[in-house]
Protein backbone atom coordinates (compact mmCIF):
# COMPACT_ATOMS: atom_id res chain seq x y z
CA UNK A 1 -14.93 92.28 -77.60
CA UNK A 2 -12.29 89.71 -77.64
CA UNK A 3 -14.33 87.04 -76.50
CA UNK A 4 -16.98 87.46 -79.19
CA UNK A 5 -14.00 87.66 -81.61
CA UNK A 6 -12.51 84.31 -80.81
CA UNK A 7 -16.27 82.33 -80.57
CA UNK A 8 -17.46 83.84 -83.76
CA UNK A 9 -15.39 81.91 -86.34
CA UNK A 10 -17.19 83.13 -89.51
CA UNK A 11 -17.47 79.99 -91.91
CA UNK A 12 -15.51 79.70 -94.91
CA UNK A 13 -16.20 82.94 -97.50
CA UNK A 14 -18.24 80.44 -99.53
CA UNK A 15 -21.24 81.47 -98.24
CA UNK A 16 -21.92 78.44 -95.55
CA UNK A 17 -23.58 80.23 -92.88
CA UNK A 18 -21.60 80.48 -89.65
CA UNK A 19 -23.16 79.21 -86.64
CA UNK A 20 -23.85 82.06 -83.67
CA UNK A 21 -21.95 82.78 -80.98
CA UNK A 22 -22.92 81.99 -77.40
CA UNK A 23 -24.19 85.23 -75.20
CA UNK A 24 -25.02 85.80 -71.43
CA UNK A 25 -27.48 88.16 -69.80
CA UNK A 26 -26.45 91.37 -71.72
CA UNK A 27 -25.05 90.26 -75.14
CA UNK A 28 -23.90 92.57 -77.66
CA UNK A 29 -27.14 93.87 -79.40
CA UNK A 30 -25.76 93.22 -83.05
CA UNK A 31 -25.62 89.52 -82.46
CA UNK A 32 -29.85 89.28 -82.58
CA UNK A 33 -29.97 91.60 -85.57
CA UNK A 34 -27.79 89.48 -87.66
CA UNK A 35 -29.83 86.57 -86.66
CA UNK A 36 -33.47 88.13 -87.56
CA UNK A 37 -31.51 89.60 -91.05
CA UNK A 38 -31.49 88.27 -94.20
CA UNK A 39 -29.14 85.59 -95.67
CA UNK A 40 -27.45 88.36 -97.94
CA UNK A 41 -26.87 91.03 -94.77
CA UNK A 42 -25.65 87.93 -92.89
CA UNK A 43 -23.37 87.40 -95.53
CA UNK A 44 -22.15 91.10 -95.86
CA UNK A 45 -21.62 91.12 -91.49
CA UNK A 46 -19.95 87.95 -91.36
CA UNK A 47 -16.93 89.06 -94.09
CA UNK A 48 -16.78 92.59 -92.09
CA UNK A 49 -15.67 90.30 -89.21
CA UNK A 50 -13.43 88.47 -90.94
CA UNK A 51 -11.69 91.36 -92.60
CA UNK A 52 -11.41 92.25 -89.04
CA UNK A 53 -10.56 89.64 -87.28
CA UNK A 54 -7.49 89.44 -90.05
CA UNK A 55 -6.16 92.39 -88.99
CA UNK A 56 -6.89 92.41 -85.45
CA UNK A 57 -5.09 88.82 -85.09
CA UNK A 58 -1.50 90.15 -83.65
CA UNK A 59 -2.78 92.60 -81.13
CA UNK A 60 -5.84 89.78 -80.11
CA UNK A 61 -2.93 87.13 -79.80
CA UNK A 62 -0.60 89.49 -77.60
CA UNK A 63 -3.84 89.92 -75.32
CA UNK A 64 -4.94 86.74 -75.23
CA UNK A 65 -1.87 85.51 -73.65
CA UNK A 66 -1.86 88.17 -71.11
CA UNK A 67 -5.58 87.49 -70.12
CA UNK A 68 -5.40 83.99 -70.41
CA UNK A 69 -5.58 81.83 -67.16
CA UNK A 70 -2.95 80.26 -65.85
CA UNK A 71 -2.17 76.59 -66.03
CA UNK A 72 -3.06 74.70 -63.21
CA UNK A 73 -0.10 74.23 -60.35
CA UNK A 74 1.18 77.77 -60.99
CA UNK A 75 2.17 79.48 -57.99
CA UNK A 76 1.37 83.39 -58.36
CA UNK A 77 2.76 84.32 -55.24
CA UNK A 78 6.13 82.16 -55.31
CA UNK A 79 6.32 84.10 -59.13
CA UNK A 80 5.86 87.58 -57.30
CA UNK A 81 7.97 86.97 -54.21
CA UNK A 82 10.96 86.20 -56.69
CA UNK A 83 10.50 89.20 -58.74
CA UNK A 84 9.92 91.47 -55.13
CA UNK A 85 13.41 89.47 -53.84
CA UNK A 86 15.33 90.30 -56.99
CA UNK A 87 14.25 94.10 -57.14
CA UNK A 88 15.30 94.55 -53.17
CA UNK A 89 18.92 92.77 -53.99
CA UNK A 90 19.49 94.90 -56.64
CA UNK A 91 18.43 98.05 -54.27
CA UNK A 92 20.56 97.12 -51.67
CA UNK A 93 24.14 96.57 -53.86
CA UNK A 94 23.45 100.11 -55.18
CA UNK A 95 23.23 101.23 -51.56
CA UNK A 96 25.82 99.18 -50.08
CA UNK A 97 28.60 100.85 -52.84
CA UNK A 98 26.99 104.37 -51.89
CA UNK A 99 27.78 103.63 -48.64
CA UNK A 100 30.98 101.70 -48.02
CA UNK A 101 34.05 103.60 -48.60
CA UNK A 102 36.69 102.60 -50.17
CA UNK A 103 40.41 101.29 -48.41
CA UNK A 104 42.87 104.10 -50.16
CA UNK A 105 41.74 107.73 -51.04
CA UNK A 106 39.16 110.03 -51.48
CA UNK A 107 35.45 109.04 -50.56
CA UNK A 108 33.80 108.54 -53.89
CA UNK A 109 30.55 110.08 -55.42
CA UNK A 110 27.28 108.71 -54.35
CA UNK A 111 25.64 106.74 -57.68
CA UNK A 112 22.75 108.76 -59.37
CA UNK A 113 20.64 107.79 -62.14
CA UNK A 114 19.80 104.23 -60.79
CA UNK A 115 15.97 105.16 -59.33
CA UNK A 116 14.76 103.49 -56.19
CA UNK A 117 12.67 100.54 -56.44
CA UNK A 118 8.82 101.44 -55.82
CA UNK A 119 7.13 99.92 -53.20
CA UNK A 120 4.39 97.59 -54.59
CA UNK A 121 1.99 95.17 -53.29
CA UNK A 122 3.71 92.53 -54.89
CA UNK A 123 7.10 93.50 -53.27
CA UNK A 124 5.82 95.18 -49.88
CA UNK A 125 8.20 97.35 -47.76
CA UNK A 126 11.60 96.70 -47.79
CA UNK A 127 13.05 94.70 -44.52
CA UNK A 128 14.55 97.10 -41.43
CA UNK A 129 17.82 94.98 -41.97
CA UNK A 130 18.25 97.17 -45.14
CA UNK A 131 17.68 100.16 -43.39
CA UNK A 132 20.68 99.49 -40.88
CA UNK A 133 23.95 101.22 -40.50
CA UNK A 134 26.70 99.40 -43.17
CA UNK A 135 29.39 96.97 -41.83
CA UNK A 136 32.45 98.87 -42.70
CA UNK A 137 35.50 96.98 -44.43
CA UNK A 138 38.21 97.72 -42.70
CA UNK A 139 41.61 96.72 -44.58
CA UNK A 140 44.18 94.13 -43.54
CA UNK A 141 46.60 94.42 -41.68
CA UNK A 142 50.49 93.11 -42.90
CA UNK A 143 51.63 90.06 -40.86
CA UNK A 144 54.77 91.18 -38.76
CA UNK A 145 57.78 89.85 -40.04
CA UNK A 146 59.67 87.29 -37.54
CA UNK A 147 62.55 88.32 -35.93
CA UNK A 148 65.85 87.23 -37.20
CA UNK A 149 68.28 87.00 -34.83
CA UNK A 150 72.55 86.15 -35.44
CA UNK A 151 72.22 82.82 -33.52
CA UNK A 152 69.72 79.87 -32.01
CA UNK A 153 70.79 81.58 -28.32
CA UNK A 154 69.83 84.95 -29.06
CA UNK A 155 66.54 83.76 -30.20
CA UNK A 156 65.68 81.70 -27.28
CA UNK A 157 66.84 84.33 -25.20
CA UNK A 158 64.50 86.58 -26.39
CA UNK A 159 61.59 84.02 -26.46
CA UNK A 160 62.51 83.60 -22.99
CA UNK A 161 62.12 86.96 -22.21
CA UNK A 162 58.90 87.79 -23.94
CA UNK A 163 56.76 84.51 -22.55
CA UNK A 164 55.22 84.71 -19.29
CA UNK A 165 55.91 81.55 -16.78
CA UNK A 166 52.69 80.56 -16.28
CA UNK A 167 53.76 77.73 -14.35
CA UNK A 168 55.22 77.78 -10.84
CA UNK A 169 58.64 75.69 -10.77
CA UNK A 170 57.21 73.59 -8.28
CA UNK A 171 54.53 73.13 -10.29
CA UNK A 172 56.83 71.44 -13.25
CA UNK A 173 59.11 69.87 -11.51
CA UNK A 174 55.73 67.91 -10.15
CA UNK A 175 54.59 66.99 -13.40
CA UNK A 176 57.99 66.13 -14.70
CA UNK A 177 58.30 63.51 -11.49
CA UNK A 178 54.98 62.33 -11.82
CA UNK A 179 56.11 58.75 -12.13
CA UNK A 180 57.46 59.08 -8.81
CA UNK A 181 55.17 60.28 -7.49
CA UNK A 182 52.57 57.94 -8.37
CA UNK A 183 54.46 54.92 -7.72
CA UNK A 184 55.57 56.23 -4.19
CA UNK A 185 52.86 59.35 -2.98
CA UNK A 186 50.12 56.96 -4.21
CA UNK A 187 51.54 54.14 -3.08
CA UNK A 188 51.78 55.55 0.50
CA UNK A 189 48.29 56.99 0.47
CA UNK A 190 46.41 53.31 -0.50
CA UNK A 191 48.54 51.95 2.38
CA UNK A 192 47.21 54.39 5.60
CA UNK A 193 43.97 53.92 4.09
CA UNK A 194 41.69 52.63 6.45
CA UNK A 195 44.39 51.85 9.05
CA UNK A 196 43.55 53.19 12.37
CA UNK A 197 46.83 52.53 14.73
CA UNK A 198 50.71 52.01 13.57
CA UNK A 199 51.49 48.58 13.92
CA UNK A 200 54.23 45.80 12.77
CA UNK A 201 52.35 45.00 9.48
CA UNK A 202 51.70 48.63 8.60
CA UNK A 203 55.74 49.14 9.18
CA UNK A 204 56.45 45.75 6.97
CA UNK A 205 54.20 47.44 4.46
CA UNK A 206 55.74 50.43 4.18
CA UNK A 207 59.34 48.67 3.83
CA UNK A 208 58.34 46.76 1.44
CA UNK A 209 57.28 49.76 -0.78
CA UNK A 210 60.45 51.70 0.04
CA UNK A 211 62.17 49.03 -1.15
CA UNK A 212 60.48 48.60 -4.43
CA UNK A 213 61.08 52.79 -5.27
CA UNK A 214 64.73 52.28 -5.64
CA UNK A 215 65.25 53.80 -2.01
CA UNK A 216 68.00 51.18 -1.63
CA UNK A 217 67.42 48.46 1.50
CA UNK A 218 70.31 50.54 3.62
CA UNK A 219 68.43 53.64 3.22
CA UNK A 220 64.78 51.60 3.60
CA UNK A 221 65.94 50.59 6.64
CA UNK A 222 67.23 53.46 8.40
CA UNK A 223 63.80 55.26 7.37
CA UNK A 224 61.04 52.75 8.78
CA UNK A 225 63.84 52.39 12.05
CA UNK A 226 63.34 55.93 12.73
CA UNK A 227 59.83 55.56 12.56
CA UNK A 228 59.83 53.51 14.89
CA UNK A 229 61.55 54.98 17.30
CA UNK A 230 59.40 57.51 17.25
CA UNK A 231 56.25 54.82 17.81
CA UNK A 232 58.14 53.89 20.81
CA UNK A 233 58.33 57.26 22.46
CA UNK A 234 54.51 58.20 21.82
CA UNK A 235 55.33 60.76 19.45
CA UNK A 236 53.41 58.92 16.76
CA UNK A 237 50.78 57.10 16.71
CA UNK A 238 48.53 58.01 13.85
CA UNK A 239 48.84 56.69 10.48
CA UNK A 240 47.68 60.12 9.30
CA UNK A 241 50.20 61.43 10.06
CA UNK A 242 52.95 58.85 9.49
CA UNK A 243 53.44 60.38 6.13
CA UNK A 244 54.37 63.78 6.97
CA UNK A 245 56.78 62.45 9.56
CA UNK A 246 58.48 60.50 6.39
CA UNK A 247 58.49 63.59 4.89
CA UNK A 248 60.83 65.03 7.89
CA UNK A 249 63.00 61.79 7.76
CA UNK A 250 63.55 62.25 3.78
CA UNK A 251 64.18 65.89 3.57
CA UNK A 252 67.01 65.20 6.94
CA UNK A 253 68.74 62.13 5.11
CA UNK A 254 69.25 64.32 1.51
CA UNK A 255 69.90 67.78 3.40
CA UNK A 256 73.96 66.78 3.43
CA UNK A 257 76.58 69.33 3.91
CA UNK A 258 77.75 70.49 0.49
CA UNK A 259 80.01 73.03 0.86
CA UNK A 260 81.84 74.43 -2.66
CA UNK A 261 85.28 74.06 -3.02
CA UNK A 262 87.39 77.18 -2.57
CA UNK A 263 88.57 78.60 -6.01
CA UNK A 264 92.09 79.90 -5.52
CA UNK A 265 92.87 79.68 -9.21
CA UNK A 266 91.61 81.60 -12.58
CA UNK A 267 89.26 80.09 -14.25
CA UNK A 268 87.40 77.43 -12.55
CA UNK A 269 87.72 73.58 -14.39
CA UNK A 270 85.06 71.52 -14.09
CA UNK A 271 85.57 67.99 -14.75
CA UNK A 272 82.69 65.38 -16.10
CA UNK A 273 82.50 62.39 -15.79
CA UNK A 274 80.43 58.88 -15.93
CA UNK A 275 79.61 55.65 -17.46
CA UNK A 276 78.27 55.58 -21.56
CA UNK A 277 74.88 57.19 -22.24
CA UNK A 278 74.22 58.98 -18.92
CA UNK A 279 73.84 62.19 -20.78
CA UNK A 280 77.28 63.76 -19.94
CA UNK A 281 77.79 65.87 -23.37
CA UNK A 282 74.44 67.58 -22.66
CA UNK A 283 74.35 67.83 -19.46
CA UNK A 284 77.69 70.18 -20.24
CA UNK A 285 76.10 72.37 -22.42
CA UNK A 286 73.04 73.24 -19.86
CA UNK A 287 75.75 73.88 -16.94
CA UNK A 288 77.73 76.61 -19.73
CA UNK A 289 74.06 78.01 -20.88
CA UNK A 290 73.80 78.90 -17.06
CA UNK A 291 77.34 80.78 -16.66
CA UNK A 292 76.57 82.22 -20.31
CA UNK A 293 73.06 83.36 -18.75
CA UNK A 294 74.90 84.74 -15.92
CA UNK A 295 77.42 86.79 -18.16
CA UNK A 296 80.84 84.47 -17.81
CA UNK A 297 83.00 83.34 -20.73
CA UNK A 298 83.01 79.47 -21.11
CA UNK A 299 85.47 77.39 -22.40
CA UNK A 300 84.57 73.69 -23.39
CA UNK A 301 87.19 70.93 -24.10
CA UNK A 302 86.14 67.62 -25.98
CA UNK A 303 88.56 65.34 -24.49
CA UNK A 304 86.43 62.42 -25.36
CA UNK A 305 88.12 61.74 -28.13
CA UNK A 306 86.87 57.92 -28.02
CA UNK A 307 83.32 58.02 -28.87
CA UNK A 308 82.22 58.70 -32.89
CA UNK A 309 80.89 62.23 -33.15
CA UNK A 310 81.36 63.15 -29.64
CA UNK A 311 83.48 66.02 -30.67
CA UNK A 312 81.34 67.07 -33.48
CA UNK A 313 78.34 67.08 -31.00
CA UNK A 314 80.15 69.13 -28.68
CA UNK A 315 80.98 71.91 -31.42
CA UNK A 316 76.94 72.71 -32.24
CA UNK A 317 76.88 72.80 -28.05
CA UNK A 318 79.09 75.40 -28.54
CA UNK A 319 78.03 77.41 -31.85
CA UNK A 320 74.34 77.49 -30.06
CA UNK A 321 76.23 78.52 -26.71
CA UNK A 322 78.56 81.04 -28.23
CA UNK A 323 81.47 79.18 -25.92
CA UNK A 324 84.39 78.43 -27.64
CA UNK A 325 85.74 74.66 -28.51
CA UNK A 326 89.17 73.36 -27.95
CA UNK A 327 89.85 70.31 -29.59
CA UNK A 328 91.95 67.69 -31.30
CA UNK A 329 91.62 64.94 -33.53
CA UNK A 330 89.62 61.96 -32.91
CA UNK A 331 91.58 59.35 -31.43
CA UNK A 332 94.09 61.68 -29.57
CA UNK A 333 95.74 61.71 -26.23
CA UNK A 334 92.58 63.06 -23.85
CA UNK A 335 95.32 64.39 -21.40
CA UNK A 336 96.81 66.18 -24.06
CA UNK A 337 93.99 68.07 -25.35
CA UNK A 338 93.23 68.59 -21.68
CA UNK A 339 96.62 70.57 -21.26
CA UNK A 340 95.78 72.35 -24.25
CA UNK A 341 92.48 73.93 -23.48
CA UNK A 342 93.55 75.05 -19.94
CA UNK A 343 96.32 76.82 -21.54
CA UNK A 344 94.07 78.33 -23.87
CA UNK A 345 91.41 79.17 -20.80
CA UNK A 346 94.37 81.21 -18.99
CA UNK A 347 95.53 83.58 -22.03
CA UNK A 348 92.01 84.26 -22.80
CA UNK A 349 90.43 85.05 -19.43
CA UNK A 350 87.72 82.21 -19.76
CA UNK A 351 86.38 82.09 -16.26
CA UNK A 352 85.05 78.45 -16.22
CA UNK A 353 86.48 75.66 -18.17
CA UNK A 354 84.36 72.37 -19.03
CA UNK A 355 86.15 68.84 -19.43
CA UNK A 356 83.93 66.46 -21.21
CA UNK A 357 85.28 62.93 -21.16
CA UNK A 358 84.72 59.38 -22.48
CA UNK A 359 82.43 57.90 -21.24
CA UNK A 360 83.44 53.91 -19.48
CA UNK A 361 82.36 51.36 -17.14
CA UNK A 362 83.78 51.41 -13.83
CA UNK A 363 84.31 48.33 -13.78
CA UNK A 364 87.46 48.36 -16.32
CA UNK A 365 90.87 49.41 -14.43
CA UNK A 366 92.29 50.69 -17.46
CA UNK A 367 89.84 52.84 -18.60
CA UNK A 368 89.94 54.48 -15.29
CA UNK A 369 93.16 54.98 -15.17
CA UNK A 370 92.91 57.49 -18.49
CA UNK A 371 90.49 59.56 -16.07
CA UNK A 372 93.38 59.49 -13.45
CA UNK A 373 95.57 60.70 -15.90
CA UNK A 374 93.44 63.23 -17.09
CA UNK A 375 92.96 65.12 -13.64
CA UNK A 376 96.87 64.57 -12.86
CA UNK A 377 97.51 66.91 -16.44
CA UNK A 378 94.87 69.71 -15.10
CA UNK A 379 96.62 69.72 -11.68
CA UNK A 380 99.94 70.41 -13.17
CA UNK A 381 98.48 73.31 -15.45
CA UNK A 382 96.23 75.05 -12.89
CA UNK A 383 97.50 73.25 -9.26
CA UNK A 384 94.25 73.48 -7.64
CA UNK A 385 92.20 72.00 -10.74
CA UNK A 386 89.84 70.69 -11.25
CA UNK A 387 87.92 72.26 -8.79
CA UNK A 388 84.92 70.02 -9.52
CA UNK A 389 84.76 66.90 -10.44
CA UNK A 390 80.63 65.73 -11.68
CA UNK A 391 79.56 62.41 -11.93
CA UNK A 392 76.66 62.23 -13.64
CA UNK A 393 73.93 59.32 -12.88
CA UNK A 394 71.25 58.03 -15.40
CA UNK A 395 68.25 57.53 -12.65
CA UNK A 396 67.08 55.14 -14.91
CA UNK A 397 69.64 52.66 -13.73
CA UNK A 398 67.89 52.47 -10.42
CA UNK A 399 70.52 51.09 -7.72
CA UNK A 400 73.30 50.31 -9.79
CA UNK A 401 74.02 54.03 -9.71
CA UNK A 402 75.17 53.52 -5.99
CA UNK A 403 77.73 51.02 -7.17
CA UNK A 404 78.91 54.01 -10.20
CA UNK A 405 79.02 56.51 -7.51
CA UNK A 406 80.93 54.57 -5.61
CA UNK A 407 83.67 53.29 -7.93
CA UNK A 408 84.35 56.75 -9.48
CA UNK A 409 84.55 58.44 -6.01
CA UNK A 410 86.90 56.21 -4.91
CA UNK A 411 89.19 56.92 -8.05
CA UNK A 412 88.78 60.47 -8.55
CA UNK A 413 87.04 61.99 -5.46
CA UNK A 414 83.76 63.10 -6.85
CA UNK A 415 82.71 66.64 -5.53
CA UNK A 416 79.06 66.19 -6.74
CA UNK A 417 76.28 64.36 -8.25
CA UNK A 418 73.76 65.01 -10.51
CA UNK A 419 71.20 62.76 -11.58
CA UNK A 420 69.46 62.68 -14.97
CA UNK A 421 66.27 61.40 -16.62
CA UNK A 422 64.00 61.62 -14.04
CA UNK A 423 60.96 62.94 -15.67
CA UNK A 424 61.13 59.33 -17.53
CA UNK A 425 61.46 56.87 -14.46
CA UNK A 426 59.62 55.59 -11.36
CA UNK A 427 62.78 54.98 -10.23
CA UNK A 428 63.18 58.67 -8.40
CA UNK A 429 63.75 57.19 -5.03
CA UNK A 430 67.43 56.39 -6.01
CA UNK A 431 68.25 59.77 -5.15
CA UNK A 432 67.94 58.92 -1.24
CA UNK A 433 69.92 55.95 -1.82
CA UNK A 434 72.71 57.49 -3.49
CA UNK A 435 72.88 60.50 -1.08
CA UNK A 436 72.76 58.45 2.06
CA UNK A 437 75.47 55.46 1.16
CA UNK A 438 78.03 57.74 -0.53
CA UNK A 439 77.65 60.80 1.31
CA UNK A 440 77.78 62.48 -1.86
CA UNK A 441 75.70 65.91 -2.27
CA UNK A 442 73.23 66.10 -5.04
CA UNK A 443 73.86 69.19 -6.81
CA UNK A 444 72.05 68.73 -10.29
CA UNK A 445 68.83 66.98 -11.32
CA UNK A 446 67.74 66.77 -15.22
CA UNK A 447 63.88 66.57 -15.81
CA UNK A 448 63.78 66.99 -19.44
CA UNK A 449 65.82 67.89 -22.59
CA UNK A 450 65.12 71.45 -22.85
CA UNK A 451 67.87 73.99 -21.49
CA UNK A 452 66.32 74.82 -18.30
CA UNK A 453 65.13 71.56 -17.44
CA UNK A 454 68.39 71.46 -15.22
CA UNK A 455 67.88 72.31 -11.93
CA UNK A 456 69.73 72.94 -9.12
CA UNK A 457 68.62 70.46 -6.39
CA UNK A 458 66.67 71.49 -3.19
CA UNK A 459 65.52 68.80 -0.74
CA UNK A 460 62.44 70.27 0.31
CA UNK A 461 60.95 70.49 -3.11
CA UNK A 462 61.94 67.02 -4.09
CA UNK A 463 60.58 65.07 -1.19
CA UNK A 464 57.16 67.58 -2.18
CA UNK A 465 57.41 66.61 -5.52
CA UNK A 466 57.10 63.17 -4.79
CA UNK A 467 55.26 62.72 -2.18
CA UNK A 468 52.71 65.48 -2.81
């Protein structure tokens, strides 16, 4: 009906006769009576279709769009598939709020009124990932607060505590003398290489890089001589094994009687001492964080009263320590601030007192003679302080901290060494040369700047530190 709507235009009413519509097969019977008709019948039909057609023309329009073809290039299925996609996303947000429930209170209503999409062939059935169990939203939890704690100490003490040592101690102190090692273990392994019997240039070889890890030529010497000796006998002959008998030699020469001196006094001084820049100020404040660890009351005295800001530094050593400070201005009598803390040690039951002093070259007489003067004041306030007296070595220095060790001892009778920086030298040899020509015993080593980086020294872990 449409069609023969649109292809019969009727002619204009003035009575031009309207040419006839196109028909297939089975056209509409009326079309061949209006053509056999006469003029005035044709005339009569073709207004009835116009009046018709007139009022017909919104509804016809409407239809013809619908029922009109496509343009060419138009994708019905991509056109379907969006309107199938957009019904399922709007299913599945009303089912995902009937099902998740909510953080605080009751569990809510389920929606109703919203009706479920129908499946159609447009849209298919709905994916099985719809028809899986919800992800529930679980709430967040509140971020613990960090702990606040009265001081720096109490805080490290309790990270301390709560994290696990995952590394051995051997384990750090060989990475914190891995220059060392790799100047003197690696050095030693490249040289037995290949070598199949012990002979003169093997021993020349081996002096040679002694010599050049700041072992000292006195101790160099007494090392390759005792390997040699034992060449002699028959009790070496492999290279392979040359190294383990160095081993023996090393841990012997640094394994020297070090016997602490009897306290027969209350508290116990300790007096520190060496050249500028060793470290001596911090090295202090790790020796009172282990009597502080251990539960004894430490008393720190900052008779360097020489160096800018040495006192101030040694006040935020003791804030962090909780150890208490006696001091005096800067540029006072050392002595006298000396005589002041060990007076204040004895009516407060401290029970170890640190001296921190100036630090000078041993080289200049005068400056000495202060440190003299500074024991001779402790001896008359406690007689039998100090009961130790510290030099501390920068290992850095390599050999000239024989000569240090061996001025100081000789003015103020050194009880014990201890030797710093060694995690940032390849210079960790000197510690055999200082041991063997002074006689000294190495009580301390420093391998880094944190608080336990201290360590009380033990032969047989050094010599395996560095030589692996």
């Amino acid at each position: 009906m449409r069609k023969w709507f649109k292809k019969k235009k009727p002619a204009k009413v003035s009575g031009e006769e309207a040419p006839a519509p196109e028909t297939n097969g089975a056209a509409v019977s009326e079309v061949e009576t209006i053509e056999d008709s006469s003029p005035l019948q044709e005339v009569m039909k073709a207004e009835t279709a116009r009046v018709a057609a007139t009022e017909l023309s919104p509804e016809l329009t409407s239809l013809d769009q619908e029922l009109s073809p496509p343009p060419p290039g138009t994708d019905l299925t991509a056109e379907a598939d969006s309107e199938a996609e957009t019904g399922r996303r709007r299913w599945f947000r009303r089912k995902k709020l009937r099902q998740v429930s909510p953080e605080v209170g009751p569990e809510p209503e389920p929606l109703t009124g919203i009706p479920e999409p129908p499946a159609t062939e447009e849209s298919g059935q709905l994916p099985d990932e719809m028809e899986s169990e919800p992800v529930l939203v679980s709430p967040l939890e509140p971020e613990a607060e960090p702990l606040a704690f009265e001081s720096e100490t109490e805080g490290e003490a309790a990270v301390a505590a709560t994290t696990p040592n995952k590394k051995g101690v051997f384990r750090r102190l060989r990475e914190r003398l891995g220059r060392t090692r790799e100047a003197l273990a690696h050095g030693l392994d490249r040289l037995f290489l290949g070598k199949k019997v012990i002979d003169a240039e093997l021993l020349e070889d081996l002096e040679e890089l002694l010599i050049t890890a700041d072992l000292g030529v006195d101790t160099t010497l007494a090392l390759i001589e005792a390997v040699r000796e034992k060449v002699r006998r028959k009790e070496l002959s492999d290279p392979s094994r040359l190294k383990s008998h160095l081993k023996a030699e090393m841990v012997a020469l640094l394994q020297t009687p070090a016997s602490s001196p009897v306290v027969n006094g209350h508290p116990r001084v300790v007096m520190v001492i060496g050249v500028n820049g060793v470290g001596k100020t911090t090295t202090i404040a790790k020796l009172a964080h282990f009597d502080r660890t251990a539960g004894r009351k430490v008393l720190l005295v900052a008779a360097d009263t020489f160096r800018a800001a040495a006192i101030e530094q040694l006040e935020i050593w003791g804030q962090r320590l909780g150890a208490e400070v006696i001091k005096q201005k800067s540029g006072s009598d050392p002595a006298a601030v000396v005589f002041d803390g060990l007076a204040a040690a004895q009516s407060r039951q401290v029970d170890t007192v640190y001296i921190d002093t100036a630090g000078r070259l041993h080289t200049k007489v005068n400056l000495m003679e202060e440190l003299k003067k500074i024991k001779r004041t402790a001896t008359r306030q406690i007689p039998t302080a100090p009961h130790e007296v510290y030099l501390v070595l920068d290992a850095t220095t390599g050999q000239n901290s024989i000569s240090q060790a061996r001025m100081f001892h000789e003015a103020l009778g050194v009880t014990g060494l201890i030797l710093t920086k060694l995690d940032g030298t390849a210079k960790g040899g000197v510690a055999l040369g200082v041991v063997k020509e002074t006689g000294l015993p190495l009580r301390y080593i420093g391998v880094g700047e944190g608080m336990e980086e201290l360590r009380a020294f033990e032969a047989e872990a050094f010599i395996d530190a560095i030589l692996g």
